[in-house]
Each structure stands twice: as structure tokens, then as C-alpha cells.
Protein backbone atom coordinates (compact mmCIF):
# COMPACT_ATOMS: atom_id res chain seq x y z
CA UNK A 1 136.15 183.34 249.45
CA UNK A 2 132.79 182.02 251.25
CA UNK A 3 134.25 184.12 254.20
CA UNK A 4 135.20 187.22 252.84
CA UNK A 5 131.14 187.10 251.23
CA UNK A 6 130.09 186.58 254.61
CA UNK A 7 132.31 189.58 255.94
CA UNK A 8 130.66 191.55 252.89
CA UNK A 9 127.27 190.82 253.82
CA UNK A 10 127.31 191.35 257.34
CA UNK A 11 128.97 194.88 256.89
CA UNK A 12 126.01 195.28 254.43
CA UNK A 13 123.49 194.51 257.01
CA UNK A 14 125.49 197.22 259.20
CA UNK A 15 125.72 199.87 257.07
CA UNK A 16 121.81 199.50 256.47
CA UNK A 17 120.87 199.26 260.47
CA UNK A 18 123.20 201.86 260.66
CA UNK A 19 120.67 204.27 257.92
CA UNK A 20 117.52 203.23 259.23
CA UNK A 21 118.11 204.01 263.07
CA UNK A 22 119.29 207.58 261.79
CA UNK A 23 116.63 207.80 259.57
CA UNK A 24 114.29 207.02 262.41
CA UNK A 25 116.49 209.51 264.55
CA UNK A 26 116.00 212.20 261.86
CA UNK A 27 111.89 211.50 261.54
CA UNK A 28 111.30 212.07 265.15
CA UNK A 29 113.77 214.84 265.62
CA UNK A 30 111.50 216.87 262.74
CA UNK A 31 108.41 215.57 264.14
CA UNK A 32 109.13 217.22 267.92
CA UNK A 33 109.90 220.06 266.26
CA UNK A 34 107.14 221.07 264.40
CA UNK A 35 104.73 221.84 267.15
CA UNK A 36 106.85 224.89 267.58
CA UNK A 37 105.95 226.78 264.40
CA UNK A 38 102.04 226.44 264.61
CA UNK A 39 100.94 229.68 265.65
CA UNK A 40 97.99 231.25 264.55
CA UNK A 41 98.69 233.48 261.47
CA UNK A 42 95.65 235.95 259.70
CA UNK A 43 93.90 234.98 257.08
CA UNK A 44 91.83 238.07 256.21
CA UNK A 45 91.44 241.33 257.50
CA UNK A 46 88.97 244.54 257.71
CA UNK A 47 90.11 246.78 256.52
CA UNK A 48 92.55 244.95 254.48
CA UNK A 49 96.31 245.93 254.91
CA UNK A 50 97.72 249.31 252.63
CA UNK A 51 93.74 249.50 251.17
CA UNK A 52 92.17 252.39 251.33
CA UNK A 53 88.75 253.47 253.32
CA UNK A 54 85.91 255.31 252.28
CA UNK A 55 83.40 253.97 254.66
CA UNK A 56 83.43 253.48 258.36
CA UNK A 57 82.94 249.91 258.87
CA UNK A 58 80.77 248.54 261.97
CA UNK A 59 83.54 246.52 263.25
CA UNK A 60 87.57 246.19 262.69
CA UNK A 61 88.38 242.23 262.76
CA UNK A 62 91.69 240.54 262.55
CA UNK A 63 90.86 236.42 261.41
CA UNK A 64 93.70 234.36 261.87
CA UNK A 65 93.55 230.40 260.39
CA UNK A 66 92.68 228.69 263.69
CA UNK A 67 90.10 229.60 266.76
CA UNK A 68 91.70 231.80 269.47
CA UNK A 69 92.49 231.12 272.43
CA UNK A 70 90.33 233.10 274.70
CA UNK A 71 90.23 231.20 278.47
CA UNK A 72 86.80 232.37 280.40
CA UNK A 73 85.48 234.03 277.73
CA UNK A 74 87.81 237.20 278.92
CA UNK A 75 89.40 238.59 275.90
CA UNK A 76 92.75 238.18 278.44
CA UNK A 77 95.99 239.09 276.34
CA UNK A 78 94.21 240.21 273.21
CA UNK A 79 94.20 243.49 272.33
CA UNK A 80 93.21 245.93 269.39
CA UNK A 81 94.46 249.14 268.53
CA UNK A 82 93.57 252.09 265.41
CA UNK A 83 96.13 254.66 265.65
CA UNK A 84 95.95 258.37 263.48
CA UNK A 85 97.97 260.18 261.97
CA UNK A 86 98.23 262.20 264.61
CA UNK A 87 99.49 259.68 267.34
CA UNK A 88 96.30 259.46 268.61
CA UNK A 89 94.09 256.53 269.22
CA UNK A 90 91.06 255.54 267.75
CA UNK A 91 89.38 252.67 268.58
CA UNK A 92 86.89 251.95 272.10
CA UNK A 93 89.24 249.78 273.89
CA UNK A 94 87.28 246.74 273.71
CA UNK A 95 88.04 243.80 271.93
CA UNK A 96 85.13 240.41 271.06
CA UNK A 97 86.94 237.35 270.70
CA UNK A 98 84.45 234.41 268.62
CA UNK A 99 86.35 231.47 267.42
CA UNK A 100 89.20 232.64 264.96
CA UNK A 101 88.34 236.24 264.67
CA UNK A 102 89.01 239.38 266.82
CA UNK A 103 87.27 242.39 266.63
CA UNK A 104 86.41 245.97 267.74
CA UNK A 105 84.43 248.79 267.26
CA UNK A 106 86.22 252.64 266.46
CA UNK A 107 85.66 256.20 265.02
CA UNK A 108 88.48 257.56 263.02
CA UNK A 109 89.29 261.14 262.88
CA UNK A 110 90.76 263.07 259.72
CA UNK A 111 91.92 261.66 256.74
CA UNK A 112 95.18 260.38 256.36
CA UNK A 113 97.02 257.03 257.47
CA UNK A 114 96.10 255.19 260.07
CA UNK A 115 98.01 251.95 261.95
CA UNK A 116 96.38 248.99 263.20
CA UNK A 117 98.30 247.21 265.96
CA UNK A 118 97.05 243.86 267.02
CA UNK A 119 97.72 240.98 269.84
CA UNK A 120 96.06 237.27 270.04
CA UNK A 121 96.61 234.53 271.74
CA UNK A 122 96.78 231.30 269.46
CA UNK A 123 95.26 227.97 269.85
CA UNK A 124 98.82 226.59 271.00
CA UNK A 125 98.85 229.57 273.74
CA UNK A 126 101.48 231.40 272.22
CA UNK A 127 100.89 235.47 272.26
CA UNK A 128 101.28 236.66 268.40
CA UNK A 129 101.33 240.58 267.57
CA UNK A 130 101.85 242.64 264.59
CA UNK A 131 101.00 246.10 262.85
CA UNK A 132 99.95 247.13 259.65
CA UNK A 133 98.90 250.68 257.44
CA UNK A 134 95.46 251.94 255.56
CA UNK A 135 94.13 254.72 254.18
CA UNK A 136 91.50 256.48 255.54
CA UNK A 137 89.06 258.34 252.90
CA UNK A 138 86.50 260.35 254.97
CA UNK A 139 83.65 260.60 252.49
CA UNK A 140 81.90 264.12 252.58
CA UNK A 141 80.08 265.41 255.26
CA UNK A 142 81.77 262.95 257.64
CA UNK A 143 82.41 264.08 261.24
CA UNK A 144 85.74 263.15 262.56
CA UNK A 145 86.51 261.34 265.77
CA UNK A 146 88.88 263.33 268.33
CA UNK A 147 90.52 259.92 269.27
CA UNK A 148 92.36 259.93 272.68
CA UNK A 149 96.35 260.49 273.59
CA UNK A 150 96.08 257.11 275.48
CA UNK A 151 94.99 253.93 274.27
CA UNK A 152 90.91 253.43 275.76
CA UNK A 153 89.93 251.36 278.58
CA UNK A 154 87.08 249.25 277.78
CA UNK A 155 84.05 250.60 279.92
CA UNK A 156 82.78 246.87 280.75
CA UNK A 157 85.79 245.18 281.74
CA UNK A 158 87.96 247.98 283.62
CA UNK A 159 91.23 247.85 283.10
CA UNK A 160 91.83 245.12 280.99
CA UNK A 161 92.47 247.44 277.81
CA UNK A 162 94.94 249.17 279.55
CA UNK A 163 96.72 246.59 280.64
CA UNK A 164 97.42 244.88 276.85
CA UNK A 165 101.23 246.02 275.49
CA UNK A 166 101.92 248.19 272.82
CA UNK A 167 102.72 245.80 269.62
CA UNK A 168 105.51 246.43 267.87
CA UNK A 169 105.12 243.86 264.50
CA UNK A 170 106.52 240.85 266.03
CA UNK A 171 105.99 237.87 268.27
CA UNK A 172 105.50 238.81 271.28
CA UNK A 173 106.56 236.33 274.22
CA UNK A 174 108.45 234.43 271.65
CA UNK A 175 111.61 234.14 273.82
CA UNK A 176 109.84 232.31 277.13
CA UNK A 177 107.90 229.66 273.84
CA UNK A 178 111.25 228.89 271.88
CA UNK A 179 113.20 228.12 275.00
CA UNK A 180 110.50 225.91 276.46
CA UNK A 181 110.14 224.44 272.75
CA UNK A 182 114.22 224.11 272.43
CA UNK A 183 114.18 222.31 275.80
CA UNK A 184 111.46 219.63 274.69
CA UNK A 185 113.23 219.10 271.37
CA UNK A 186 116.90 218.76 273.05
CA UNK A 187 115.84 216.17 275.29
CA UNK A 188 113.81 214.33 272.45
CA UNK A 189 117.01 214.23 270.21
CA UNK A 190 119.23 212.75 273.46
CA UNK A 191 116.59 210.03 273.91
CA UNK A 192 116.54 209.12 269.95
CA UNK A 193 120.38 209.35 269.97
CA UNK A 194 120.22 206.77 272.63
CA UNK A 195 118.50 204.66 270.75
CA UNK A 196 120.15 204.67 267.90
CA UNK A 197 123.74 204.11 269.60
CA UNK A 198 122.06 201.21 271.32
CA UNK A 199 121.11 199.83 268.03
CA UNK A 200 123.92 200.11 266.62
CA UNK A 201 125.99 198.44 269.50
CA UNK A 202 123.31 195.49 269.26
CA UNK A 203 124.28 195.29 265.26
CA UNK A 204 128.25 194.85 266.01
CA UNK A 205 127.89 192.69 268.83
CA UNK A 206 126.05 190.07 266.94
CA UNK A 207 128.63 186.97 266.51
CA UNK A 208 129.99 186.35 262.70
CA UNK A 209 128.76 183.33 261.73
CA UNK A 210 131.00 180.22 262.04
CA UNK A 211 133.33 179.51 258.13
CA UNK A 212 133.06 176.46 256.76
CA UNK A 213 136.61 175.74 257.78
CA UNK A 214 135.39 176.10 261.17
């Protein structure tokens, strides 16, 4: 009887090991992957998305919940973009990156709906893009903008404008992140798996301990 306890017990103290190496397992798995969903997202914007506009603002500003990431002060990879009704574009082609918030300066045209089309780059250095409407309101007397068939270059840094893609609502350079991510989380979970076989072998191999017969 003594024995069979004994046999009891020690399965006991298995079967627990056995749940707190995978809890471990499943703890660390979660915790590598959660660096992969921390991209900046926008907290407020001007104008606000589907509002309507009655008064030219002095700047349009994306603010996302983290700073930006804007290396040597270059506004590299961000870009900002007010297109008409009309196809046209609207804004100067230069973008002012300050902490979380990106921002230009534009003259809209006629009244009617207009598209906002936006890139950052986020504090983790992941490129995030998306699109949304408003409704422009000219108020009386206003003079509309012709806009331009092509999206601006901005007169102080070349090129640069030009050179930003065309956003199309989602992440952009999301495939080259989630297989870098995928990699560092695969080879996390082979190196907890590890350790929780070796655990596990070090649990059975312990010796029973000796019966009293014995």
C-alpha cells in the first residue's frame, strides 16, 4: 500500500513539473510575440475622418500614440497626401515630422470629398499607411486651389515627396516585418520546447525511492 502511495505521489509531482514547464513554455512563447503588434496607430486627426470642413485649417496632422520614427530629422518614408474629387492633388508635398505627429500644409479646390492618404514610420521601424474621407465645405467667397495631376515635390528637400508610395489603407512593408517577426518567435518556441523536454526527462529519470520491503 505504502508503495502504490509512493507511485501516486511521484506521478503527482510529474504531472505538476509537467504543467509548469508548459506553462513557462506558453508565457515566453506570448511574450516574444508581442513585440510584433506594437505599431504606431492614430490617435487624433485634423480634419477628423468622414467630418466635414468649413474652414481651411493651417496645417493637416495625422497623431499616432507613440513618437515617430524620423532618423536625421529627414521626414524619410513619411508621406502626406489630400486628394479631390477630381483625382487631383492637393497638398505642398512636404511633410514636418515632431514627436508623434505628422503634418502638412495644403489648399483644397472645390467642394466635394476629399481623401487623405498617409505613411509613417513607427517607433518599432515598421512603415504603417492608411486612407480616409472628409467633406470639404468651401465657405463663401473662398478661392479654390487648382491642385496638381501628380502628387507635389517638396521645394526644400527635392525629390523626397516624389519618391513616398501611393497608400492604399494598409500596412505597408508588413510582409518583410512579419517574416522577420515569425523567424524570431519560431526559434524562441524551439529553444523553450527544449527546455521543457529537458525538464521533463530530468523529472522521469529521478530514481523511485527505495519500499520499505526493500
Amino acid at each position: 500500500m505504502r508503495s502504490a502511495d509512493r507511485t501516486r505521489r511521484r506521478a503527482g509531482r510529474l504531472g505538476a513539473a509537467s504543467a509548469a514547464a508548459l506553462a513557462i513554455a506558453g508565457g515566453a512563447v506570448l511574450g516574444l510575440a508581442a513585440p510584433a503588434s506594437a505599431h504606431n496607430y492614430v490617435v487624433s486627426a485634423t480634419p477628423a475622418a468622414d467630418s466635414t470642413l468649413t474652414s481651411l485649417p493651417k496645417t493637416f496632422a495625422i497623431t499616432t500614440n507613440d513618437r515617430l520614427l524620423d532618423i536625421g530629422d529627414t521626414d524619410s518614408g513619411f508621406a502626406y497626401r489630400i486628394v479631390g474629387p477630381d483625382g487631383k492633388y492637393f497638398e505642398d508635398g512636404c511633410v514636418d515630422v515632431e514627436g508623434p505627429t505628422m503634418s502638412t500644409a495644403a489648399a483644397l479646390g472645390d467642394s466635394g470629398k476629399y481623401t487623405v492618404e498617409w505613411q509613417i514610420i513607427s517607433a518599432d521601424g515598421h512603415t504603417v499607411s492608411d486612407s480616409y474621407d472628409f467633406t470639404w465645405d468651401a465657405p463663401a467667397g473662398f478661392s479654390p486651389a487648382a491642385g496638381s495631376a501628380e502628387p507635389p515635390t517638396c521645394a526644400s528637400d527635392g525629390a523626397s515627396s516624389s519618391a513616398a508610395a501611393t497608400t492604399t489603407g494598409t500596412e505597408s512593408g508588413e510582409s518583410s516585418s512579419t517574416a522577420s517577426d515569425a523567424l524570431w518567435i519560431g526559434a524562441g518556441g524551439i529553444v523553450v520546447v527544449a527546455a521543457v523536454v529537458a525538464v521533463l526527462l530530468l523529472v522521469r529519470r529521478r530514481p523511485a525511492p527505495a519500499s520499505d520491503e526493500d
